[in-house]
N, C-alpha and C. Protein backbone atom coordinates (compact mmCIF):
# COMPACT_ATOMS: atom_id res chain seq x y z
N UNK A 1 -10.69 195.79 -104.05
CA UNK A 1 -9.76 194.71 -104.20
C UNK A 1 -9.64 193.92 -102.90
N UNK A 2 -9.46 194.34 -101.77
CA UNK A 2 -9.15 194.13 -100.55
C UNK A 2 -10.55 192.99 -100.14
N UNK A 3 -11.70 193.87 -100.77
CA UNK A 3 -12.97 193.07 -100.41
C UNK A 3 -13.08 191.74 -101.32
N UNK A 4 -12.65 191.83 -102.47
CA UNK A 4 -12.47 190.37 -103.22
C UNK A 4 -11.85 189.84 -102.35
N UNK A 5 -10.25 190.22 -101.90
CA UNK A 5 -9.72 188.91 -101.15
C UNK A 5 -10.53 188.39 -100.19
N UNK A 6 -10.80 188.93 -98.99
CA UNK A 6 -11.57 188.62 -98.36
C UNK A 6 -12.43 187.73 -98.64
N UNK A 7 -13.54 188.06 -99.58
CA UNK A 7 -14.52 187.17 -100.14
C UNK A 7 -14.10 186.07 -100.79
N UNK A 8 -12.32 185.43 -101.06
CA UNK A 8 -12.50 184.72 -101.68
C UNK A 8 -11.57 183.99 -100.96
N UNK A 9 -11.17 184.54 -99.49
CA UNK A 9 -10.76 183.68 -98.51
C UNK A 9 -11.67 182.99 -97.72
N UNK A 10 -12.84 183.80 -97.84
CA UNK A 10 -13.89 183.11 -97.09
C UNK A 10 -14.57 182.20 -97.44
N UNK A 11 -14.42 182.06 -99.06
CA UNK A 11 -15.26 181.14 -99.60
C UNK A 11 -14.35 179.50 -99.63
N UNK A 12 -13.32 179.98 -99.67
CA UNK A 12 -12.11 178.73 -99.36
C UNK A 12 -11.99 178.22 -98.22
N UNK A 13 -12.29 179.15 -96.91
CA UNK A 13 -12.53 178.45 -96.11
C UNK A 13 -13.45 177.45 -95.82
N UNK A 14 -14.96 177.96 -96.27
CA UNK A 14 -16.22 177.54 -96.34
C UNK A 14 -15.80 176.40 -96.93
N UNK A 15 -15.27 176.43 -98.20
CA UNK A 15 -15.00 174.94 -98.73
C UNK A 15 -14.19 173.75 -98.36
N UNK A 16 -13.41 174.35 -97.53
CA UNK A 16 -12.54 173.32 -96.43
C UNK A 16 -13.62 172.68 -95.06
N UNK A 17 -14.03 173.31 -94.84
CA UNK A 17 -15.29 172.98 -93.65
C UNK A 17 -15.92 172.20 -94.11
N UNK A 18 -16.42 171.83 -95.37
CA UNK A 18 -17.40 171.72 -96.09
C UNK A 18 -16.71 170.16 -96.33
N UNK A 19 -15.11 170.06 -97.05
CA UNK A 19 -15.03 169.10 -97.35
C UNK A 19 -14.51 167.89 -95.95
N UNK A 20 -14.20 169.06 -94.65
CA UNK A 20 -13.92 168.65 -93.46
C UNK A 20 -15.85 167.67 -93.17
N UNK A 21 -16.71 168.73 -92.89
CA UNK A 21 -18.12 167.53 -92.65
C UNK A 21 -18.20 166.32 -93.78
N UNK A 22 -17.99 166.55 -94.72
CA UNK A 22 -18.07 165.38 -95.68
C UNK A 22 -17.19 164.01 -95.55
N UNK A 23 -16.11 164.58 -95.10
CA UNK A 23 -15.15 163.04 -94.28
C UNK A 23 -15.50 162.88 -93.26
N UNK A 24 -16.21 163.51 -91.96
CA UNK A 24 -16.48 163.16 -90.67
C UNK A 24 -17.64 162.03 -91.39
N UNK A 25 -18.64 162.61 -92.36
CA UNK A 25 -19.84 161.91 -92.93
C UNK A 25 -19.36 160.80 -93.60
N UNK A 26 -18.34 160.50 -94.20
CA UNK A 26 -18.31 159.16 -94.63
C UNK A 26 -17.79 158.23 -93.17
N UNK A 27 -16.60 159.01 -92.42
CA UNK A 27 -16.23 158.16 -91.43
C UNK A 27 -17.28 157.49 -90.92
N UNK A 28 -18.09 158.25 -90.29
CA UNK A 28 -19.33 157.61 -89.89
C UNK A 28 -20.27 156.91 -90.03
N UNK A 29 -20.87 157.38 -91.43
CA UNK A 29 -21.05 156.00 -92.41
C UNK A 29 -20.81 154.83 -92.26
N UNK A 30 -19.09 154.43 -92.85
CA UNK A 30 -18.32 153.46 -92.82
C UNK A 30 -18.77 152.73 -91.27
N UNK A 31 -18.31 153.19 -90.42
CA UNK A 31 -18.71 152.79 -88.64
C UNK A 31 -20.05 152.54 -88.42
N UNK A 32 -20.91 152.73 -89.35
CA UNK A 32 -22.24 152.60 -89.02
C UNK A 32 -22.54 150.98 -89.64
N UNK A 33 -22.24 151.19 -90.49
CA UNK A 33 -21.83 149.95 -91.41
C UNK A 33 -21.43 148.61 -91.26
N UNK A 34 -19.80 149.09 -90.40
CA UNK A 34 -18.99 148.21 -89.75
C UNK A 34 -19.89 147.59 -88.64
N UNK A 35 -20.52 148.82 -87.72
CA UNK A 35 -21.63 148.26 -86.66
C UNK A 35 -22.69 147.50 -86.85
N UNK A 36 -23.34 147.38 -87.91
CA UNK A 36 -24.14 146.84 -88.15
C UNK A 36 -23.92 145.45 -89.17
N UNK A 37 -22.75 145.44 -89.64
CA UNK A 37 -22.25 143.87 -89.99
C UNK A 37 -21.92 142.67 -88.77
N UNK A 38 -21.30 143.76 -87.76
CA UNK A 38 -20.80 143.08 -86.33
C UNK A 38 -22.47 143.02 -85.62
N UNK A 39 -23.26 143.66 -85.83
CA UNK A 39 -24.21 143.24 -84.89
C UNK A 39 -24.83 141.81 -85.83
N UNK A 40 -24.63 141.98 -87.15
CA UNK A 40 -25.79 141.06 -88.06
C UNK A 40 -24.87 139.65 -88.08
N UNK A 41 -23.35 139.17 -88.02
CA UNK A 41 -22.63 138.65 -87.46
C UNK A 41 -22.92 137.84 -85.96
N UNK A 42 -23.04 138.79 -84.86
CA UNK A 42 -23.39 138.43 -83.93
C UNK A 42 -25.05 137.67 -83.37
N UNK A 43 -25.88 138.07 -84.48
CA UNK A 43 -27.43 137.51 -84.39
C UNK A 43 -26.97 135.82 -84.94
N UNK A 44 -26.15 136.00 -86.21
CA UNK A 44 -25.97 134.68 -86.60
C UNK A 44 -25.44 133.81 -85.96
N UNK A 45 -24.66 134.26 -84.75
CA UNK A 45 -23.95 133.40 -83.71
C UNK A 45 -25.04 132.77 -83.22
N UNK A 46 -25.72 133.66 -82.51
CA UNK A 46 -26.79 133.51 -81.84
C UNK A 46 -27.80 132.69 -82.08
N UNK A 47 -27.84 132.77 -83.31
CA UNK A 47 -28.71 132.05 -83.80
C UNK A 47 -28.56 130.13 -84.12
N UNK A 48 -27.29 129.88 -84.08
CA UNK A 48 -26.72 128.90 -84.60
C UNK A 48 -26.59 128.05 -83.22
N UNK A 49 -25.92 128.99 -81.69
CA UNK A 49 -25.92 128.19 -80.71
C UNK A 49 -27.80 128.30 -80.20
N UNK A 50 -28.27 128.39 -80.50
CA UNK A 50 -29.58 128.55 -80.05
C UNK A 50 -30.38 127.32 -80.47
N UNK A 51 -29.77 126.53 -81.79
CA UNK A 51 -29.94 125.48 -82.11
C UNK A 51 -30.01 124.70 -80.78
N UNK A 52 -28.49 124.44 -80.14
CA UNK A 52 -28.24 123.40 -79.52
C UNK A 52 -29.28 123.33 -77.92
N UNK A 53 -29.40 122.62 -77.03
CA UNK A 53 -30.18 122.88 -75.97
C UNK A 53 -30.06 123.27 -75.26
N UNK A 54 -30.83 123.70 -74.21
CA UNK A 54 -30.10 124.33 -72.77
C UNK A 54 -29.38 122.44 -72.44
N UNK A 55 -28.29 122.52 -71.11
CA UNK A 55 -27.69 121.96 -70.25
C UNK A 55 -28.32 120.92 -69.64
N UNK A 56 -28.23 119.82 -69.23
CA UNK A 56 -28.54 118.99 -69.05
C UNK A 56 -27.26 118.51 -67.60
N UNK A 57 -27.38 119.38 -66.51
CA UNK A 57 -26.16 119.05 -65.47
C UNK A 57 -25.92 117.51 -64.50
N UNK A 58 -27.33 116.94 -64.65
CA UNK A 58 -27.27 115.11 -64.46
C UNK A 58 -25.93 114.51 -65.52
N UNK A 59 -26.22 115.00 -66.90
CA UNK A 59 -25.42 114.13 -67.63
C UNK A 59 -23.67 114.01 -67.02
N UNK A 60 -23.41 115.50 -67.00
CA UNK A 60 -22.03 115.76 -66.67
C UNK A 60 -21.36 116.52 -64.97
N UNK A 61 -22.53 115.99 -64.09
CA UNK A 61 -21.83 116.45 -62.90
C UNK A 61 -21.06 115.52 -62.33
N UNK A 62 -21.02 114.24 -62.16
CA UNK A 62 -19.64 113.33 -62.04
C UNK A 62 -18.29 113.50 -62.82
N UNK A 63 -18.48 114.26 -63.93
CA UNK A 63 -16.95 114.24 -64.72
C UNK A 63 -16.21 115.21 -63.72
N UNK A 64 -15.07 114.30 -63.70
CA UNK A 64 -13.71 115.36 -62.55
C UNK A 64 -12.65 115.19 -63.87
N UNK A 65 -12.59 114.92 -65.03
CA UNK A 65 -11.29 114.81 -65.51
C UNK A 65 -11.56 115.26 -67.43
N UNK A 66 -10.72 116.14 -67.37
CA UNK A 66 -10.53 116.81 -69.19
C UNK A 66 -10.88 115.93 -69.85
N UNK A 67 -10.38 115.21 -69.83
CA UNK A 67 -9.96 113.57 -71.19
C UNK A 67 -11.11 113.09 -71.07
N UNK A 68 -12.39 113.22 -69.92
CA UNK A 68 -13.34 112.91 -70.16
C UNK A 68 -14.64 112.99 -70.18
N UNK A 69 -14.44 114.89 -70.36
CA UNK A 69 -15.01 115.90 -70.84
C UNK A 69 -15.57 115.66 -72.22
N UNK A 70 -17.13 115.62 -72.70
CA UNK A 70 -17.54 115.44 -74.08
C UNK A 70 -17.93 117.13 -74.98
N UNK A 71 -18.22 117.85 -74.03
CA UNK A 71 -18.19 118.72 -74.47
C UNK A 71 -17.16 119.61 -74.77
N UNK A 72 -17.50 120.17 -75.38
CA UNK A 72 -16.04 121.76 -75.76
C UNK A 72 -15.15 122.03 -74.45
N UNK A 73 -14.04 122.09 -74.21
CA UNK A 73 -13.19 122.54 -73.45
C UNK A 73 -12.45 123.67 -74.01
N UNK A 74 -12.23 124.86 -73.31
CA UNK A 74 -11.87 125.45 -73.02
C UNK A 74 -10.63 126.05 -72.20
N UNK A 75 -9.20 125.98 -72.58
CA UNK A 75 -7.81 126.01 -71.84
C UNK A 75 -7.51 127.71 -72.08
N UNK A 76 -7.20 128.21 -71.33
CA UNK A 76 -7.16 129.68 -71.68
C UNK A 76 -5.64 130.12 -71.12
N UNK A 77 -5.01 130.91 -71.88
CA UNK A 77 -3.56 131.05 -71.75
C UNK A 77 -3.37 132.61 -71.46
N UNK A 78 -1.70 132.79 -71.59
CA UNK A 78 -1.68 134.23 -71.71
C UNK A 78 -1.75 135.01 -72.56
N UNK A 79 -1.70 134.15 -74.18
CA UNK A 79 -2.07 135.07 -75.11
C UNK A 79 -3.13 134.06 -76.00
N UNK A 80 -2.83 132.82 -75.80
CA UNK A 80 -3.80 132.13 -76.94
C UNK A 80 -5.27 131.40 -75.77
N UNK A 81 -5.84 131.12 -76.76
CA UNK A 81 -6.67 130.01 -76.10
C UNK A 81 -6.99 128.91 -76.71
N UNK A 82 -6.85 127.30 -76.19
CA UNK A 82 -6.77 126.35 -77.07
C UNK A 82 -8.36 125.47 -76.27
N UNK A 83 -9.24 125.65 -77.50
CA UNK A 83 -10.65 125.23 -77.84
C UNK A 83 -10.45 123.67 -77.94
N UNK A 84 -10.69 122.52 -77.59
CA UNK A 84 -11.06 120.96 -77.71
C UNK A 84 -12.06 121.31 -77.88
N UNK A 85 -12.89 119.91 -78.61
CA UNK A 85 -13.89 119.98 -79.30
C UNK A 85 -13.67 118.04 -79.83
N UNK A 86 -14.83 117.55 -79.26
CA UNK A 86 -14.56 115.93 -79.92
C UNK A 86 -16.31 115.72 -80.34
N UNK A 87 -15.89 115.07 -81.30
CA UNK A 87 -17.22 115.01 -82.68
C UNK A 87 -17.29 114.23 -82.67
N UNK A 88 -19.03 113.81 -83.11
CA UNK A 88 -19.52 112.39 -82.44
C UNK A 88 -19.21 111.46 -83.64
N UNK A 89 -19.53 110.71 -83.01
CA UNK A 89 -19.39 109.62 -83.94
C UNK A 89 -20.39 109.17 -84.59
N UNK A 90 -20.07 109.52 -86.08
CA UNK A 90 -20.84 109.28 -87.49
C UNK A 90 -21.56 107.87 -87.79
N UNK A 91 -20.62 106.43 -86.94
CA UNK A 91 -21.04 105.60 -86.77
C UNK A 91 -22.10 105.18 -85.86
N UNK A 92 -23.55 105.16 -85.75
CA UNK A 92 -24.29 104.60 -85.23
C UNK A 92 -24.46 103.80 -84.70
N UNK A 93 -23.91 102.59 -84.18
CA UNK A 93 -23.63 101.46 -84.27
C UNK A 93 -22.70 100.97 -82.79
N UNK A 94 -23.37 100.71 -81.65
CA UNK A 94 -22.49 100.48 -80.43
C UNK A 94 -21.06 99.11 -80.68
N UNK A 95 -21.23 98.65 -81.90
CA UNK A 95 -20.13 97.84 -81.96
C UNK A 95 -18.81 98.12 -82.56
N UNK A 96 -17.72 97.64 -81.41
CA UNK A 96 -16.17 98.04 -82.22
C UNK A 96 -16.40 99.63 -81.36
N UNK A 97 -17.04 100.18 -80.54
CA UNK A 97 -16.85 101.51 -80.36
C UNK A 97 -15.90 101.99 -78.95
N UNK A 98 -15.50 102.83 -79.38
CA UNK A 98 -13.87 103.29 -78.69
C UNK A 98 -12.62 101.84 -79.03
N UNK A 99 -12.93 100.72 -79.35
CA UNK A 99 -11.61 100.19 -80.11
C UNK A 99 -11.21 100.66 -81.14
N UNK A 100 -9.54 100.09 -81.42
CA UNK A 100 -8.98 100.03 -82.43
C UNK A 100 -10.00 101.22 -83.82
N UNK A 101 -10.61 100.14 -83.84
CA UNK A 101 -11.10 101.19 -85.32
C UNK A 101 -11.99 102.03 -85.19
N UNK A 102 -12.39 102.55 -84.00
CA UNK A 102 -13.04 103.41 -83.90
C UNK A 102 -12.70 104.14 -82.56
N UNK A 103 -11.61 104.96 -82.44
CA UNK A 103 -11.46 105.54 -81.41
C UNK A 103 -11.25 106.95 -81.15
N UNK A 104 -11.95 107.17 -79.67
CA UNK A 104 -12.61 108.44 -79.43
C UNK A 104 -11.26 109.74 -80.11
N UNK A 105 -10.05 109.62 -79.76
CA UNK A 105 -9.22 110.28 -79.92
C UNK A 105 -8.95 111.09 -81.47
N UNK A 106 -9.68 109.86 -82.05
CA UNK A 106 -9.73 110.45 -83.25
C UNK A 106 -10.49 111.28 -83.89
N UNK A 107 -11.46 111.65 -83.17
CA UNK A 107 -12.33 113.12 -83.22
C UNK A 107 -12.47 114.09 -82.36
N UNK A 108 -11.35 114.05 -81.61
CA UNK A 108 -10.92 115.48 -81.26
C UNK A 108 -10.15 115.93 -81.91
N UNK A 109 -10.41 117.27 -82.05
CA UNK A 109 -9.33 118.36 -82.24
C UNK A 109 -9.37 119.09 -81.61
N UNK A 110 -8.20 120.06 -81.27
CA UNK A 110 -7.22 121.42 -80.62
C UNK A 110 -7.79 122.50 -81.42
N UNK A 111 -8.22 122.84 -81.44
CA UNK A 111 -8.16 124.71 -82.04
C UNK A 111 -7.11 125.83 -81.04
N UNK A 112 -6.44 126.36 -81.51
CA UNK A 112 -5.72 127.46 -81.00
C UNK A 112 -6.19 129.20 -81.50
N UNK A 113 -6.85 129.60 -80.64
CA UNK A 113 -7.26 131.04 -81.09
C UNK A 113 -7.05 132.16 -80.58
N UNK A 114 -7.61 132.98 -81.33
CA UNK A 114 -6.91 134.43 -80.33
C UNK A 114 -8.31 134.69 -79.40
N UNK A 115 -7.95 135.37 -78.44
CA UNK A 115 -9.20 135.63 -77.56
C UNK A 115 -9.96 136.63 -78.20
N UNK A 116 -10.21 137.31 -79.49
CA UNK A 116 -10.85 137.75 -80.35
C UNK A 116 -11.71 137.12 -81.00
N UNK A 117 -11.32 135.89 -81.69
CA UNK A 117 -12.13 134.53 -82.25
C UNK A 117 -12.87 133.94 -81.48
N UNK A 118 -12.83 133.52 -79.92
CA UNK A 118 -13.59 133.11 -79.49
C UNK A 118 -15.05 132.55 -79.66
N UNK A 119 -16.04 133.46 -79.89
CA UNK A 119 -17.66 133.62 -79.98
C UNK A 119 -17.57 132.78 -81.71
N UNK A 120 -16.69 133.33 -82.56
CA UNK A 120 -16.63 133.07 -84.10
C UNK A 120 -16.58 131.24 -84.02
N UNK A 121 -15.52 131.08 -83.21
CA UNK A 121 -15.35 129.84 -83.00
C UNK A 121 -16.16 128.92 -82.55
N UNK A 122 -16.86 129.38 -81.12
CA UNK A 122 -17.74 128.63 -80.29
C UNK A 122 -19.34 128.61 -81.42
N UNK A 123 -19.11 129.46 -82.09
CA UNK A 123 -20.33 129.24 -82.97
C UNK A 123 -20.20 128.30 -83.79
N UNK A 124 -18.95 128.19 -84.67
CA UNK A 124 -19.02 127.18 -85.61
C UNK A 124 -18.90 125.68 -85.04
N UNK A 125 -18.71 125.28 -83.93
CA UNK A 125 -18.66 123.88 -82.97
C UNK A 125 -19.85 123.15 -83.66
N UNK A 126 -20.07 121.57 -83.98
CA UNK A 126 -21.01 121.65 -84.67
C UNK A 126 -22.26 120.80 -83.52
N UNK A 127 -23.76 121.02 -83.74
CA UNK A 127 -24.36 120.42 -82.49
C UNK A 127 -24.17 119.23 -81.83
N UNK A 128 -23.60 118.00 -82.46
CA UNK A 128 -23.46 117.48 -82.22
C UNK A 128 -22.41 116.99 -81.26
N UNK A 129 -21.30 118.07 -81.82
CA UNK A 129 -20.23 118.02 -80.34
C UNK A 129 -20.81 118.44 -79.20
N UNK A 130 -21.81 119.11 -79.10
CA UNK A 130 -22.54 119.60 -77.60
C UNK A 130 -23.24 118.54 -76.88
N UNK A 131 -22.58 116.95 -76.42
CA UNK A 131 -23.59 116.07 -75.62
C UNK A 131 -24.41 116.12 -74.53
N UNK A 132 -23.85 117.50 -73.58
CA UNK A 132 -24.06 117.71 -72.51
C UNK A 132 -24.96 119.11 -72.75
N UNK A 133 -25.31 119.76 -73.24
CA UNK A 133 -26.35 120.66 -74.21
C UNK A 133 -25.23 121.75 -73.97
N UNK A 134 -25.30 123.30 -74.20
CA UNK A 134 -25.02 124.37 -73.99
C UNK A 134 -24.09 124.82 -72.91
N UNK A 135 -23.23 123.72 -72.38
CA UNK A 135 -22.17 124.16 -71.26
C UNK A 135 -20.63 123.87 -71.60
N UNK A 136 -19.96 124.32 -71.52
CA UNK A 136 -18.33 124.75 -71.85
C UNK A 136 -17.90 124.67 -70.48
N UNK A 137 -16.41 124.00 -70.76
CA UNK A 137 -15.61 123.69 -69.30
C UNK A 137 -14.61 124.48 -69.71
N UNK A 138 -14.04 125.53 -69.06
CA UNK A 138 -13.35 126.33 -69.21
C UNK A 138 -12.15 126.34 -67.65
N UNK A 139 -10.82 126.33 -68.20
CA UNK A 139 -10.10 126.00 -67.37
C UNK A 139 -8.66 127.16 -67.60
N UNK A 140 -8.37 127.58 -66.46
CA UNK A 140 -6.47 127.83 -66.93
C UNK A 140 -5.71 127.10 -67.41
N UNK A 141 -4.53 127.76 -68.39
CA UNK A 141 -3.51 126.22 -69.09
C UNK A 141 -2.98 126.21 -68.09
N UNK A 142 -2.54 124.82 -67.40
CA UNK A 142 -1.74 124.19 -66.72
C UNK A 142 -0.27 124.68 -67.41
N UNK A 143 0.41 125.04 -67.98
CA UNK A 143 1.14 125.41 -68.65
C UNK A 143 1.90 126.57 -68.50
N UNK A 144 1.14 127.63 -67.92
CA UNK A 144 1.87 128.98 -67.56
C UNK A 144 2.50 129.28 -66.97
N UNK A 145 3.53 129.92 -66.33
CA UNK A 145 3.98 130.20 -64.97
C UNK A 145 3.22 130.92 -64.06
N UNK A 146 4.03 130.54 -62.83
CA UNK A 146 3.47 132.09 -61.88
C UNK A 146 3.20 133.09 -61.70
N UNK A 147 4.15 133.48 -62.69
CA UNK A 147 3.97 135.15 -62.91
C UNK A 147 2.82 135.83 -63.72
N UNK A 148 2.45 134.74 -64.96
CA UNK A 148 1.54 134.89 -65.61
C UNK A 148 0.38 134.81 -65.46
N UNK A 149 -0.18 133.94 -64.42
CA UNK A 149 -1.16 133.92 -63.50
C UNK A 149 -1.87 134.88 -63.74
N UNK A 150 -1.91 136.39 -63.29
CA UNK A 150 -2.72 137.33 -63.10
C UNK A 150 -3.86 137.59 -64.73
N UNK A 151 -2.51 137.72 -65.30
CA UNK A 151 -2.81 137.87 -67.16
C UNK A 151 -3.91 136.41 -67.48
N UNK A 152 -3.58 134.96 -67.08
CA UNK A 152 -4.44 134.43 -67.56
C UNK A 152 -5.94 134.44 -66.77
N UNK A 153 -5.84 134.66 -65.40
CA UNK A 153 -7.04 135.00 -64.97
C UNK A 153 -7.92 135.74 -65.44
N UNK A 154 -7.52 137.29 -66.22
CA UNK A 154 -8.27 138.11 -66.75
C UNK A 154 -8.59 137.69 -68.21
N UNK A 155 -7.73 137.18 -68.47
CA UNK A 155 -8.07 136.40 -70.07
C UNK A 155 -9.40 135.23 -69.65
N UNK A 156 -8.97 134.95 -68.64
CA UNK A 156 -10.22 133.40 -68.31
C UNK A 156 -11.68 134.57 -68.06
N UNK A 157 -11.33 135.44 -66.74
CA UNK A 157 -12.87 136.20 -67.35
C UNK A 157 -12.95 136.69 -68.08
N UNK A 158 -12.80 137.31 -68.90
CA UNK A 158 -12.80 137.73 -69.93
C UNK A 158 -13.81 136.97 -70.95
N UNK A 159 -13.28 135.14 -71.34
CA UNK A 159 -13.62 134.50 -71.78
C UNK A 159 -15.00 133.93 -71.16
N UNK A 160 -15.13 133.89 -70.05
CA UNK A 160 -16.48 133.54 -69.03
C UNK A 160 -17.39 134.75 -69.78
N UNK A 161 -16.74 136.16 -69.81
CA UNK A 161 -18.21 136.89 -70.04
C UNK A 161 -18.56 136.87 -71.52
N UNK A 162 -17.62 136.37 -72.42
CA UNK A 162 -18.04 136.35 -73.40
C UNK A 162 -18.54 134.74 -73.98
N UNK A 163 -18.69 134.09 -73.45
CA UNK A 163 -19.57 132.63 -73.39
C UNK A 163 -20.84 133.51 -72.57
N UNK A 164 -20.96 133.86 -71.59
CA UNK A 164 -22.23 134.15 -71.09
C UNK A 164 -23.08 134.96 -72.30
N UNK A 165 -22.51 135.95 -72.83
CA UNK A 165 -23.40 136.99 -73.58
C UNK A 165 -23.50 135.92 -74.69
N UNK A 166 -23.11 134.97 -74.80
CA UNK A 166 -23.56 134.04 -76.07
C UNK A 166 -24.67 133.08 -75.94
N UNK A 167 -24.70 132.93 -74.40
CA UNK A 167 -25.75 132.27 -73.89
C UNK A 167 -25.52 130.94 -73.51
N UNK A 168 -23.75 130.59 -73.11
CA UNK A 168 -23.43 129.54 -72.87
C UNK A 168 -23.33 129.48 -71.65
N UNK A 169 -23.65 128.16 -71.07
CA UNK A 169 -23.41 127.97 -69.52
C UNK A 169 -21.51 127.84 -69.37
N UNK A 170 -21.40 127.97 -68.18
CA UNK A 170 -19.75 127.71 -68.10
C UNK A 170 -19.38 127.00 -66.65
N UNK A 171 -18.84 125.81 -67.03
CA UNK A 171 -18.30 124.88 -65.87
C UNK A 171 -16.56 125.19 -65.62
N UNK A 172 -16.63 126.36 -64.57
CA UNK A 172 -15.29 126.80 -64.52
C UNK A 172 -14.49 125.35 -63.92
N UNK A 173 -13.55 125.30 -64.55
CA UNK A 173 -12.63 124.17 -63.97
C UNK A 173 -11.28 124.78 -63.11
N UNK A 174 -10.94 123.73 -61.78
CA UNK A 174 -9.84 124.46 -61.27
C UNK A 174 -8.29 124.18 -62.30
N UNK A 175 -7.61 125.21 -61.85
CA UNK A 175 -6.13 124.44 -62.77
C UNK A 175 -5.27 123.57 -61.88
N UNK A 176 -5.01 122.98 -62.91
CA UNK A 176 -4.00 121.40 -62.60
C UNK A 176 -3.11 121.89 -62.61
């Protein structure tokens, strides 16, 4: 009798072990999975800014001022980061351009993102907003306090290394 129990504690254990490797095996799975959507994700980034050209630093080494920045800007905060982005103009046509009915202001937009979105974001920019080829002006918000300083610095590299691994150049800007 004694030896049944035994034998049929042992076999319960066995079956707990058993169903213990079988969840480590799906966890892992799942993560293998997850890894390999985030890497197949990340090729498509890659693939999309790879379109646009390398840099062209004649075009844009005189610009000293945001507002007249053509490429993507980059404002980086303590928790958000706000992406500019101004899109060319659909009109072909050098006449009427930046007047009244056709003005630059009206194809920019603000994006506000989390420093998670970043790469998601900088991918979907479309080539044509890139005039200056493959370089991003990336700046601190003028906006923060003092104290916050430290936090947006590490958020700003932060953001530098993840434009680099994307293969973007980066024109650090000082803050205003």
């Amino acid at each position: 009798m004694a030896i049944g129990l035994v034998l049929s504690l042992t076999l319960a254990a066995c079956h707990k072990e058993e169903q213990a490797v079988v969840g480590v095996a799906k966890t892992a799975e799942k993560a293998e999975q997850k890894a390999q959507a985030t890497a197949s994700e990340r090729d498509s980034e890659l693939a999309q800014l790879a379109l646009i050209p390398l840099p062209t630093k004649s075009m844009y080494v005189d610009v000293h001022e945001p507002s007249a920045w053509a490429n993507p800007f980059l404002s980086v905060g303590v928790d958000m980061l706000t992406l500019r982005v101004t899109l060319a103009d659909a009109n072909p046509s050098t006449m009427g351009e930046g007047t009244l009915l056709r003005p630059a202001a009206a194809r920019r937009q603000e994006l506000q993102l989390r420093p998670a979105d970043l790469a998601k974001a900088v991918a979907a920019v479309p080539s044509s907003a890139w005039k200056y080829g493959r370089v991003i002006a990336v700046a601190e918000s003028p906006y923060e306090t003092a104290k916050d300083r430290p936090k947006v610095r590490r958020n700003l590299e932060a953001a530098i290394q993840q434009l680099n691994d994307l293969g973007i150049v980066v024109e650090e800007w000082p803050a205003r």
